[in-house]
PDB file of N, CA and C in Angstrom:
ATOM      1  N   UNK A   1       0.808  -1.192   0.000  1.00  0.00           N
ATOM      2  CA  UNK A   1       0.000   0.000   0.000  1.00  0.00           C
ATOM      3  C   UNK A   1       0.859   1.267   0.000  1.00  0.00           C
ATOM      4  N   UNK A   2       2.202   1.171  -0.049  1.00  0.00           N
ATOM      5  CA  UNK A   2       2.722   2.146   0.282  1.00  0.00           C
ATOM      6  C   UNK A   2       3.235   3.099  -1.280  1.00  0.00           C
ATOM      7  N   UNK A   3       3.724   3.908  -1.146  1.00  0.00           N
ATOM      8  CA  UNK A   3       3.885   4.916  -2.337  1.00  0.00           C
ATOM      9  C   UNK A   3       4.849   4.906  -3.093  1.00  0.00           C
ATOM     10  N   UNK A   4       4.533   3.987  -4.216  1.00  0.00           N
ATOM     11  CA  UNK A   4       5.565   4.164  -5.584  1.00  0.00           C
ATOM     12  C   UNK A   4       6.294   5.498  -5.795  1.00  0.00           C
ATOM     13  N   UNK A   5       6.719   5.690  -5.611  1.00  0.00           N
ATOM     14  CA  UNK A   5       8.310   6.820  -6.020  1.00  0.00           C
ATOM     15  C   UNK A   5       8.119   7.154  -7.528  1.00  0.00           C
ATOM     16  N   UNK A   6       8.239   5.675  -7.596  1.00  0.00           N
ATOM     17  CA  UNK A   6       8.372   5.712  -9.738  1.00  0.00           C
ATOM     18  C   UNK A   6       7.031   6.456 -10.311  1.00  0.00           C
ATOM     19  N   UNK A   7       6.164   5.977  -9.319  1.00  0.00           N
ATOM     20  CA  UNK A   7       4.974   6.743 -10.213  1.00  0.00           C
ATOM     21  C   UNK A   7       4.944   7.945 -10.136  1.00  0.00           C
ATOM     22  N   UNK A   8       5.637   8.764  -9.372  1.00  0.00           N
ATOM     23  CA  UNK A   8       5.113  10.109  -8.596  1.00  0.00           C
ATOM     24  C   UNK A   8       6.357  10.971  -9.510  1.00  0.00           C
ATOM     25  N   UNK A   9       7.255  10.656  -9.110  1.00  0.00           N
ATOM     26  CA  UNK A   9       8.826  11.129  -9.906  1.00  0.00           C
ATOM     27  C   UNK A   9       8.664  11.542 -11.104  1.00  0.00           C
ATOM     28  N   UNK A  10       9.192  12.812 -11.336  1.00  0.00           N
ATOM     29  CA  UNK A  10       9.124  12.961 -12.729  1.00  0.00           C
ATOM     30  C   UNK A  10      10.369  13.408 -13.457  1.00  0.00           C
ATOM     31  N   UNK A  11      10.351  13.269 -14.727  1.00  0.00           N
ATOM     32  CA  UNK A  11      11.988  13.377 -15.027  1.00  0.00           C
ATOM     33  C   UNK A  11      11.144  14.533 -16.863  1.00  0.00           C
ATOM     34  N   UNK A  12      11.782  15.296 -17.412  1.00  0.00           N
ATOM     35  CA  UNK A  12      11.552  16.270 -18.172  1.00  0.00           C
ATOM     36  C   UNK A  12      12.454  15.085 -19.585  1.00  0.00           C
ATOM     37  N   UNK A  13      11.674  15.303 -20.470  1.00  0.00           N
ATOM     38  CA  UNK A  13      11.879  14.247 -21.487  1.00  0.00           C
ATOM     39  C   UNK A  13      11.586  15.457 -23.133  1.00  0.00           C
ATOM     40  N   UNK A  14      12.850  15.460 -23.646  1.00  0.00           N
ATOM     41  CA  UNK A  14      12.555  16.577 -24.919  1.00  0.00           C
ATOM     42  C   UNK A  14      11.726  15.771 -25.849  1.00  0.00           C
ATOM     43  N   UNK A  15      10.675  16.249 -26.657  1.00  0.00           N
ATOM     44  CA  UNK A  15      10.170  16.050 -27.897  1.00  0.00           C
ATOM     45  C   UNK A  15      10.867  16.758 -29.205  1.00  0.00           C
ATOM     46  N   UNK A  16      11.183  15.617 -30.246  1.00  0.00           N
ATOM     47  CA  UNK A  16      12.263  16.571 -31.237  1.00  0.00           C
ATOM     48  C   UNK A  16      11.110  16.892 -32.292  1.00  0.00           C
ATOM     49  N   UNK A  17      10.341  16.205 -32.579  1.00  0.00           N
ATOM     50  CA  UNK A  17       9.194  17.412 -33.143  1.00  0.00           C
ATOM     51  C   UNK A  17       8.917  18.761 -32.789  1.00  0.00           C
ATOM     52  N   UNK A  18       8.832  19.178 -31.531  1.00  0.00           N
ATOM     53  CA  UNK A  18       7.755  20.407 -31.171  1.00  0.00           C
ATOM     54  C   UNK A  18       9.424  20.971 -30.788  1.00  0.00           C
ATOM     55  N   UNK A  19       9.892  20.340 -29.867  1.00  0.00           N
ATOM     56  CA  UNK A  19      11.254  21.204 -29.410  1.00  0.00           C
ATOM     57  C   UNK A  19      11.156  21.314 -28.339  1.00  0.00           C
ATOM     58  N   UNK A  20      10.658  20.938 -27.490  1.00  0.00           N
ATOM     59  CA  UNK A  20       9.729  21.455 -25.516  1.00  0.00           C
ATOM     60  C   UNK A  20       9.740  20.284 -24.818  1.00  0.00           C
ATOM     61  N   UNK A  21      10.360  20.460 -23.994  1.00  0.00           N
ATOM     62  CA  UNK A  21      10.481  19.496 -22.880  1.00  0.00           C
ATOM     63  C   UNK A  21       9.454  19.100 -22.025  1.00  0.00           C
ATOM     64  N   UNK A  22       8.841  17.831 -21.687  1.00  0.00           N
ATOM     65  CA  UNK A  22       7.643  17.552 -21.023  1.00  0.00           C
ATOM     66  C   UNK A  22       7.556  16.433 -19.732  1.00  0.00           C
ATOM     67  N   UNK A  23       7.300  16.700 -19.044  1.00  0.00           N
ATOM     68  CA  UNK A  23       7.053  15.992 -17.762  1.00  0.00           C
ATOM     69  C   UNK A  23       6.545  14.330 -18.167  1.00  0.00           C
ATOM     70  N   UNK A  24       7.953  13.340 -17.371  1.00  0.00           N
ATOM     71  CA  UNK A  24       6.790  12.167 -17.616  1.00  0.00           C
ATOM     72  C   UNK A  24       7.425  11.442 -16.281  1.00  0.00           C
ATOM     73  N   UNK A  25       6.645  10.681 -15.971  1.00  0.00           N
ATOM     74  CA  UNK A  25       7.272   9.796 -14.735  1.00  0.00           C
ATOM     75  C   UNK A  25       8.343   8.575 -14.853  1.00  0.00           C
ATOM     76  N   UNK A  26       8.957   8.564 -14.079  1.00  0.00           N
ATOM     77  CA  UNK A  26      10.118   7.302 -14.549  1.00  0.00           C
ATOM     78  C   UNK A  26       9.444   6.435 -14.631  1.00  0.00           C
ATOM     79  N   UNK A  27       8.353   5.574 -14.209  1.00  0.00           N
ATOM     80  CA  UNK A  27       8.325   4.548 -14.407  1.00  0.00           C
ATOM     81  C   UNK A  27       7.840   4.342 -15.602  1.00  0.00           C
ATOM     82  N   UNK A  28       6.816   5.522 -16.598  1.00  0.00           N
ATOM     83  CA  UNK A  28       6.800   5.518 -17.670  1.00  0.00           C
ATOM     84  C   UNK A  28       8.018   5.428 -18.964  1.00  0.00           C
ATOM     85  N   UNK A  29       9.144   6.607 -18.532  1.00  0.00           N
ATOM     86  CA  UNK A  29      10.354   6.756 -19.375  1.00  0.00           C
ATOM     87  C   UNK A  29      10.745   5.551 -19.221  1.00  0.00           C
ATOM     88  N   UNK A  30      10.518   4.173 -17.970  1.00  0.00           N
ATOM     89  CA  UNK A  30      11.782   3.323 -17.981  1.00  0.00           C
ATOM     90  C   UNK A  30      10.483   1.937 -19.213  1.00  0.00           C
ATOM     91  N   UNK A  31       9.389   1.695 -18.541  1.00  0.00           N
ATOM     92  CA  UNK A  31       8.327   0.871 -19.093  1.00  0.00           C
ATOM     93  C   UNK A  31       7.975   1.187 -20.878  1.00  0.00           C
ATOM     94  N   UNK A  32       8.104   1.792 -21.082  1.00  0.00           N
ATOM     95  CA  UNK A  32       7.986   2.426 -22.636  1.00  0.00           C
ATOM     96  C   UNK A  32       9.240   2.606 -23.536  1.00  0.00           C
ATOM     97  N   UNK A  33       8.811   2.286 -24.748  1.00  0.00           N
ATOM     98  CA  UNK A  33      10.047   2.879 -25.846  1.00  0.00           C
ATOM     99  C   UNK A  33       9.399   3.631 -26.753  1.00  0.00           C
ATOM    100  N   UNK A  34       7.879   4.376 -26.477  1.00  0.00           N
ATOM    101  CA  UNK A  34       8.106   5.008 -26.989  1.00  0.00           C
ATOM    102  C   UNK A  34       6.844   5.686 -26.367  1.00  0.00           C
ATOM    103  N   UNK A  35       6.911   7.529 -25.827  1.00  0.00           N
ATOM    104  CA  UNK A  35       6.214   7.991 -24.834  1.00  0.00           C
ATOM    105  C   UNK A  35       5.427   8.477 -26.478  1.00  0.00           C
ATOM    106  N   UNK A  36       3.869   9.267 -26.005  1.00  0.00           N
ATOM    107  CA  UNK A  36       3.377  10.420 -26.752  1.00  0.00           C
ATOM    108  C   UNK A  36       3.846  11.869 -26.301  1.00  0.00           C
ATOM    109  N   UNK A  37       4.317  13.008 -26.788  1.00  0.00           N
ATOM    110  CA  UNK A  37       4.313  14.035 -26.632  1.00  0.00           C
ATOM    111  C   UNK A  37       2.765  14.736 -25.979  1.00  0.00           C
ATOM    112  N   UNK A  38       2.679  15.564 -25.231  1.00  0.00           N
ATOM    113  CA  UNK A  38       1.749  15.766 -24.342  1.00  0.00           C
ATOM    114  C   UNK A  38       1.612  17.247 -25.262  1.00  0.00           C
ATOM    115  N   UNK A  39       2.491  17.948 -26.019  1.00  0.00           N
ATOM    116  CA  UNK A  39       2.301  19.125 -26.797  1.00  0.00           C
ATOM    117  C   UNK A  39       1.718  19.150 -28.108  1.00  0.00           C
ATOM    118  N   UNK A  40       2.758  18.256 -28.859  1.00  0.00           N
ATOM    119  CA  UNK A  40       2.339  17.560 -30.158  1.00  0.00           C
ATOM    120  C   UNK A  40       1.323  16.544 -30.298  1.00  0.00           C
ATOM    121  N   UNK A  41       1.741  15.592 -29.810  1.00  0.00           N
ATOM    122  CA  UNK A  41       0.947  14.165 -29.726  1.00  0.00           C
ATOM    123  C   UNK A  41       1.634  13.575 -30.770  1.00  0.00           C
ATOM    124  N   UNK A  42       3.119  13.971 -31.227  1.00  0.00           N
ATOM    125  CA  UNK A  42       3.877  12.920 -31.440  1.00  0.00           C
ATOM    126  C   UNK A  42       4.912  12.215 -30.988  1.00  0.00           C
ATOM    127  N   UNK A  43       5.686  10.797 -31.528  1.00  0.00           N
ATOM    128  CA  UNK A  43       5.907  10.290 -30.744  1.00  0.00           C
ATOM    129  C   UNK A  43       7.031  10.282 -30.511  1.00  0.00           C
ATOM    130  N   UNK A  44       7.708   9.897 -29.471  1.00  0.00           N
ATOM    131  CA  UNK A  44       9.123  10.385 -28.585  1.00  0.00           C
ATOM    132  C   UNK A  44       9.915   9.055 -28.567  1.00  0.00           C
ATOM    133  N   UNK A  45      10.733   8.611 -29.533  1.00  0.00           N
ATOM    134  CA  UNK A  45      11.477   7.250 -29.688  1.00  0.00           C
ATOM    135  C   UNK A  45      12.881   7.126 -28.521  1.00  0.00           C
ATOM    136  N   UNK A  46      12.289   5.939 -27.392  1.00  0.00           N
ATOM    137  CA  UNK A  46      13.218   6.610 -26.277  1.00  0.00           C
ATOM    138  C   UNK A  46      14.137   5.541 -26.641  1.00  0.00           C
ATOM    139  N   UNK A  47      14.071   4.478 -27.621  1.00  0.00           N
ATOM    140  CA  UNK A  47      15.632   3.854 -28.486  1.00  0.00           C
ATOM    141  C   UNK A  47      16.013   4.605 -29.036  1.00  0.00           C
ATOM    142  N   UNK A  48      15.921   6.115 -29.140  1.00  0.00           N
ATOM    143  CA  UNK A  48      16.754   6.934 -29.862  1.00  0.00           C
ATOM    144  C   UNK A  48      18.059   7.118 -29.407  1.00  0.00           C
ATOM    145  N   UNK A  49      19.109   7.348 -30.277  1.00  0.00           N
ATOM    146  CA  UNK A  49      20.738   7.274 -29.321  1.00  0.00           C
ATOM    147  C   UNK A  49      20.688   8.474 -27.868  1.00  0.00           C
ATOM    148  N   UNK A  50      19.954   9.013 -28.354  1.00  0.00           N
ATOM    149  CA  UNK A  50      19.839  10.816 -27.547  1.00  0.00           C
ATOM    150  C   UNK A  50      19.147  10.583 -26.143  1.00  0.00           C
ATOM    151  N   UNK A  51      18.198   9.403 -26.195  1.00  0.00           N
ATOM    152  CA  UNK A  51      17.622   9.433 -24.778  1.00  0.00           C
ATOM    153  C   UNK A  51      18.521   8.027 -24.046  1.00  0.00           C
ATOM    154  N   UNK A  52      19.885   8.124 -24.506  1.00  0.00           N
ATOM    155  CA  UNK A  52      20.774   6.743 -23.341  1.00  0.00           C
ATOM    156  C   UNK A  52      21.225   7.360 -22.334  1.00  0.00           C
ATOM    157  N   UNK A  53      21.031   8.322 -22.027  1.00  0.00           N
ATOM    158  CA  UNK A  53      21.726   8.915 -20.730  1.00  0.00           C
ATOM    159  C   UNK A  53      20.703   9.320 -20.065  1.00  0.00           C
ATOM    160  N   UNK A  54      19.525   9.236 -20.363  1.00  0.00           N
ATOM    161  CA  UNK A  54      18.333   9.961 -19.718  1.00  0.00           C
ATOM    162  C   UNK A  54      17.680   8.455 -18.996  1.00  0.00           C
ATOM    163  N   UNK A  55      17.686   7.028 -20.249  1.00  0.00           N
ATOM    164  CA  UNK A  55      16.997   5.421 -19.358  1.00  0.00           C
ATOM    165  C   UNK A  55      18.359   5.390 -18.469  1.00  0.00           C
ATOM    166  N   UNK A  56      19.760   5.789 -18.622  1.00  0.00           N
ATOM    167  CA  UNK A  56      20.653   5.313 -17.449  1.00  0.00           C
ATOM    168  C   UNK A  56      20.104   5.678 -16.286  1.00  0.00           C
ATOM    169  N   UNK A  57      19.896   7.240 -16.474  1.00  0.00           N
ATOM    170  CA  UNK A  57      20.014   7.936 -14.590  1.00  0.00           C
ATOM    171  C   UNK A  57      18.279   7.245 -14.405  1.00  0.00           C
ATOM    172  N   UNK A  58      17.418   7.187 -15.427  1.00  0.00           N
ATOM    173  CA  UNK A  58      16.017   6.668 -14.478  1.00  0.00           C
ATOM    174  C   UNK A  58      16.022   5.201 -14.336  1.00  0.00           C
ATOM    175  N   UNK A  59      16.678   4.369 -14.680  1.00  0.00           N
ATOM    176  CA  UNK A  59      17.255   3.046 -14.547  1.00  0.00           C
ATOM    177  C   UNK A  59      18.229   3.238 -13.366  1.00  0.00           C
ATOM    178  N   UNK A  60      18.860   3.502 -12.963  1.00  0.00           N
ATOM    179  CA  UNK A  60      19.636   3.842 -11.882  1.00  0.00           C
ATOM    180  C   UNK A  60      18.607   4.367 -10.577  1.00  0.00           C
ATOM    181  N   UNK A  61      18.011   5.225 -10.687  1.00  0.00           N
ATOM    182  CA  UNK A  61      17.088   6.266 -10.306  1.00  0.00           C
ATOM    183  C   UNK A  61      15.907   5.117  -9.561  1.00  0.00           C
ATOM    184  N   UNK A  62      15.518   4.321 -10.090  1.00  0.00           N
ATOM    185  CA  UNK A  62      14.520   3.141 -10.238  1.00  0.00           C
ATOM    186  C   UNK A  62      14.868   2.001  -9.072  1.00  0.00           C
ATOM    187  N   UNK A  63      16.249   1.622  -9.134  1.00  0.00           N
ATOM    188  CA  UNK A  63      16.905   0.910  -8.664  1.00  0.00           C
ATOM    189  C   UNK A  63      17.442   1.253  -7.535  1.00  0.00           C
ATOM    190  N   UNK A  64      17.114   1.907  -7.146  1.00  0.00           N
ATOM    191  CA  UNK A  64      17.228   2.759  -6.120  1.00  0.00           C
ATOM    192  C   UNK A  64      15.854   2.986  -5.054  1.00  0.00           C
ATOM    193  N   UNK A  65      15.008   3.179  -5.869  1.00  0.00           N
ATOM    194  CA  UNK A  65      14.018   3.405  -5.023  1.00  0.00           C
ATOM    195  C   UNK A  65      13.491   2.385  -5.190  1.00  0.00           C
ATOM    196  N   UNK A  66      13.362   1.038  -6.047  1.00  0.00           N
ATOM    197  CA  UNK A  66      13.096  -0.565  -5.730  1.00  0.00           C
ATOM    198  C   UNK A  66      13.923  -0.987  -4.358  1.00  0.00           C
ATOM    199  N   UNK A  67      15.300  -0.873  -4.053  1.00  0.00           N
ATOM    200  CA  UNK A  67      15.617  -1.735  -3.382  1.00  0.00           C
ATOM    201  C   UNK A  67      15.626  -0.944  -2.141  1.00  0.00           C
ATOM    202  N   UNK A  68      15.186   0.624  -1.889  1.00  0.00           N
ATOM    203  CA  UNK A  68      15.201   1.453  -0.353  1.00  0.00           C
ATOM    204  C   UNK A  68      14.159   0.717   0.238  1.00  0.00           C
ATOM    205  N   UNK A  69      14.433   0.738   1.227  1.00  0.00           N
ATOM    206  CA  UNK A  69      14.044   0.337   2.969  1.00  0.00           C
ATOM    207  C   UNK A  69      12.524   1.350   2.882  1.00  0.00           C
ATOM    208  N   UNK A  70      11.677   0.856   3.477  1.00  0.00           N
ATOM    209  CA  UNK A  70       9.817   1.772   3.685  1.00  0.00           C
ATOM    210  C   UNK A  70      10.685   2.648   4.469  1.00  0.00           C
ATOM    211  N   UNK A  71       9.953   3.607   3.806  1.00  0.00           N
ATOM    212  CA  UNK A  71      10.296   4.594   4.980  1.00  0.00           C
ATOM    213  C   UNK A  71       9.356   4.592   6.326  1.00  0.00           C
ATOM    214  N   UNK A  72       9.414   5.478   7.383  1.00  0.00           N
ATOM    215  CA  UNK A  72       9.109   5.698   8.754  1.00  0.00           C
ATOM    216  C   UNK A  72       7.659   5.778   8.118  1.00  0.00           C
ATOM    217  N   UNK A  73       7.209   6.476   7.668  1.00  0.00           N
ATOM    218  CA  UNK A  73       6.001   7.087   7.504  1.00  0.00           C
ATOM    219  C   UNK A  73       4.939   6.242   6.771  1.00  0.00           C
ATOM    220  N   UNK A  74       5.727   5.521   5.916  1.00  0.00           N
ATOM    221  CA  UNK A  74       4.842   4.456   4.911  1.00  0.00           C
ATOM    222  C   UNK A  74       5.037   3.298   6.195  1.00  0.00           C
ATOM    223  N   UNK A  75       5.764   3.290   6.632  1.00  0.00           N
ATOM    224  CA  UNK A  75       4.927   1.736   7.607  1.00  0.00           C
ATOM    225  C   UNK A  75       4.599   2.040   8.881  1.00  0.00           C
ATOM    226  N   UNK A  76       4.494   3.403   9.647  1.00  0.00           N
ATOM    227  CA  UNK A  76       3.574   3.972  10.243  1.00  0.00           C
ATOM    228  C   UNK A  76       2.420   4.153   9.829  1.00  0.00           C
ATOM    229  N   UNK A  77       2.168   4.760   8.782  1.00  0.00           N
ATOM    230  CA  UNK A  77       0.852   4.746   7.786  1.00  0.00           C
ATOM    231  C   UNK A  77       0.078   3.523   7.654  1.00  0.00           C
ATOM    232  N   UNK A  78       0.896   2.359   7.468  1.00  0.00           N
ATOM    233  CA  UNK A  78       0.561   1.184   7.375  1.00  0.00           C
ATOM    234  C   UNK A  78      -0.480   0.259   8.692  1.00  0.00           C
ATOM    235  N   UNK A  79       0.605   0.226   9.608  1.00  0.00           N
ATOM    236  CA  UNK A  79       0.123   0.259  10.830  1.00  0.00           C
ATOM    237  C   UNK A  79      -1.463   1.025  11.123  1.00  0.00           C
ATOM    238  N   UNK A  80      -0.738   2.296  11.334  1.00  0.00           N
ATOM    239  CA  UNK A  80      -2.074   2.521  11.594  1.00  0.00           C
ATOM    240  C   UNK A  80      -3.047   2.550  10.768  1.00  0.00           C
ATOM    241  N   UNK A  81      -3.336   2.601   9.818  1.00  0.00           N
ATOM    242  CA  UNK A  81      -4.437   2.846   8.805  1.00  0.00           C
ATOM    243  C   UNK A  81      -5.067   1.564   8.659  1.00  0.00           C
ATOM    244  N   UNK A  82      -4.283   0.034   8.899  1.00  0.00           N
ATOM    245  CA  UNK A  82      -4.409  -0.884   8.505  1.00  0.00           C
ATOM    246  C   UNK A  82      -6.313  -1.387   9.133  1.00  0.00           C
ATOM    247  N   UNK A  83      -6.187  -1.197  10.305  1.00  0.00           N
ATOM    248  CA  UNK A  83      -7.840  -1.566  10.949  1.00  0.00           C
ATOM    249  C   UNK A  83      -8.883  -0.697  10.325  1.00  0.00           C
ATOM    250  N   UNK A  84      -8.512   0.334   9.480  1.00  0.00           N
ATOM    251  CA  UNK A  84      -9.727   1.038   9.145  1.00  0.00           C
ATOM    252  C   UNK A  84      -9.680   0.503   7.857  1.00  0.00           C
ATOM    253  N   UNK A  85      -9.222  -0.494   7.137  1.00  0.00           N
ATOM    254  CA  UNK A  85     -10.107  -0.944   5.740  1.00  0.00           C
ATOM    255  C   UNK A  85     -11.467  -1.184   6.024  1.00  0.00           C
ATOM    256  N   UNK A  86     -12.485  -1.270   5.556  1.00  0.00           N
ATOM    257  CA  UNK A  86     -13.472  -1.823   5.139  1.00  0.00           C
ATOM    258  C   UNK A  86     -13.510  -3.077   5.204  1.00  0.00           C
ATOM    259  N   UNK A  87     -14.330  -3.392   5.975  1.00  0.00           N
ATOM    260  CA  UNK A  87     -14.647  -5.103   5.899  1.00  0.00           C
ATOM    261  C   UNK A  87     -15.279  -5.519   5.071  1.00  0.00           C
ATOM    262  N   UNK A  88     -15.189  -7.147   5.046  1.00  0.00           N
ATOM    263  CA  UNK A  88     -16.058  -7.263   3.581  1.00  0.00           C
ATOM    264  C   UNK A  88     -17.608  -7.325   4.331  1.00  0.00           C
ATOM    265  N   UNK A  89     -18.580  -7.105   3.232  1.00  0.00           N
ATOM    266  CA  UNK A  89     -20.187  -6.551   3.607  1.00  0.00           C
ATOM    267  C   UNK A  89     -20.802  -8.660   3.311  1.00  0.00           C
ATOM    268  N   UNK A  90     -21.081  -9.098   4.370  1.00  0.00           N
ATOM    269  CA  UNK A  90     -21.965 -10.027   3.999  1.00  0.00           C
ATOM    270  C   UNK A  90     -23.162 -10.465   3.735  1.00  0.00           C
TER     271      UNK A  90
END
């Protein structure tokens, strides 16, 4: 239950159509080869030679926040929040 990093994280990814840099989340830049432009709506080839230094650091970046320790707060959160699910309705 606790909070993906990857999803939340965002890393600025150029479109060589439009020319403008656009917000996408790592776990998208790392899961995809090929994003949509959010300006254009064309498409952003991240096997391009130009984006290998951009899958290193969010591949790195990734791997990092896969193998960190919960933090204090996510398994405090856990804890406590845990008795207030919803039971199932019979």
């Amino acid at each position: 239950m606790g909070l993906d990093a990857g999803r939340v994280l965002k890393r600025s990814v150029l479109c060589p159509q439009c020319n403008e840099d656009y917000l996408f989340t790592l776990r998208a830049i790392a899961g995809n080869p090929e994003l949509k432009c959010h300006g254009c709506g064309g498409s952003i080839h991240l096997s391009d030679r130009i984006y290998e230094p951009l899958l290193s650091d969010v591949k790195t970046a990734l791997d990092e926040i896969d193998s960190a320790r919960p933090s204090f707060v996510s398994a405090h959160f856990e804890s406590t929040y845990a008795s207030c699910r919803p039971s199932r309705i019979r």
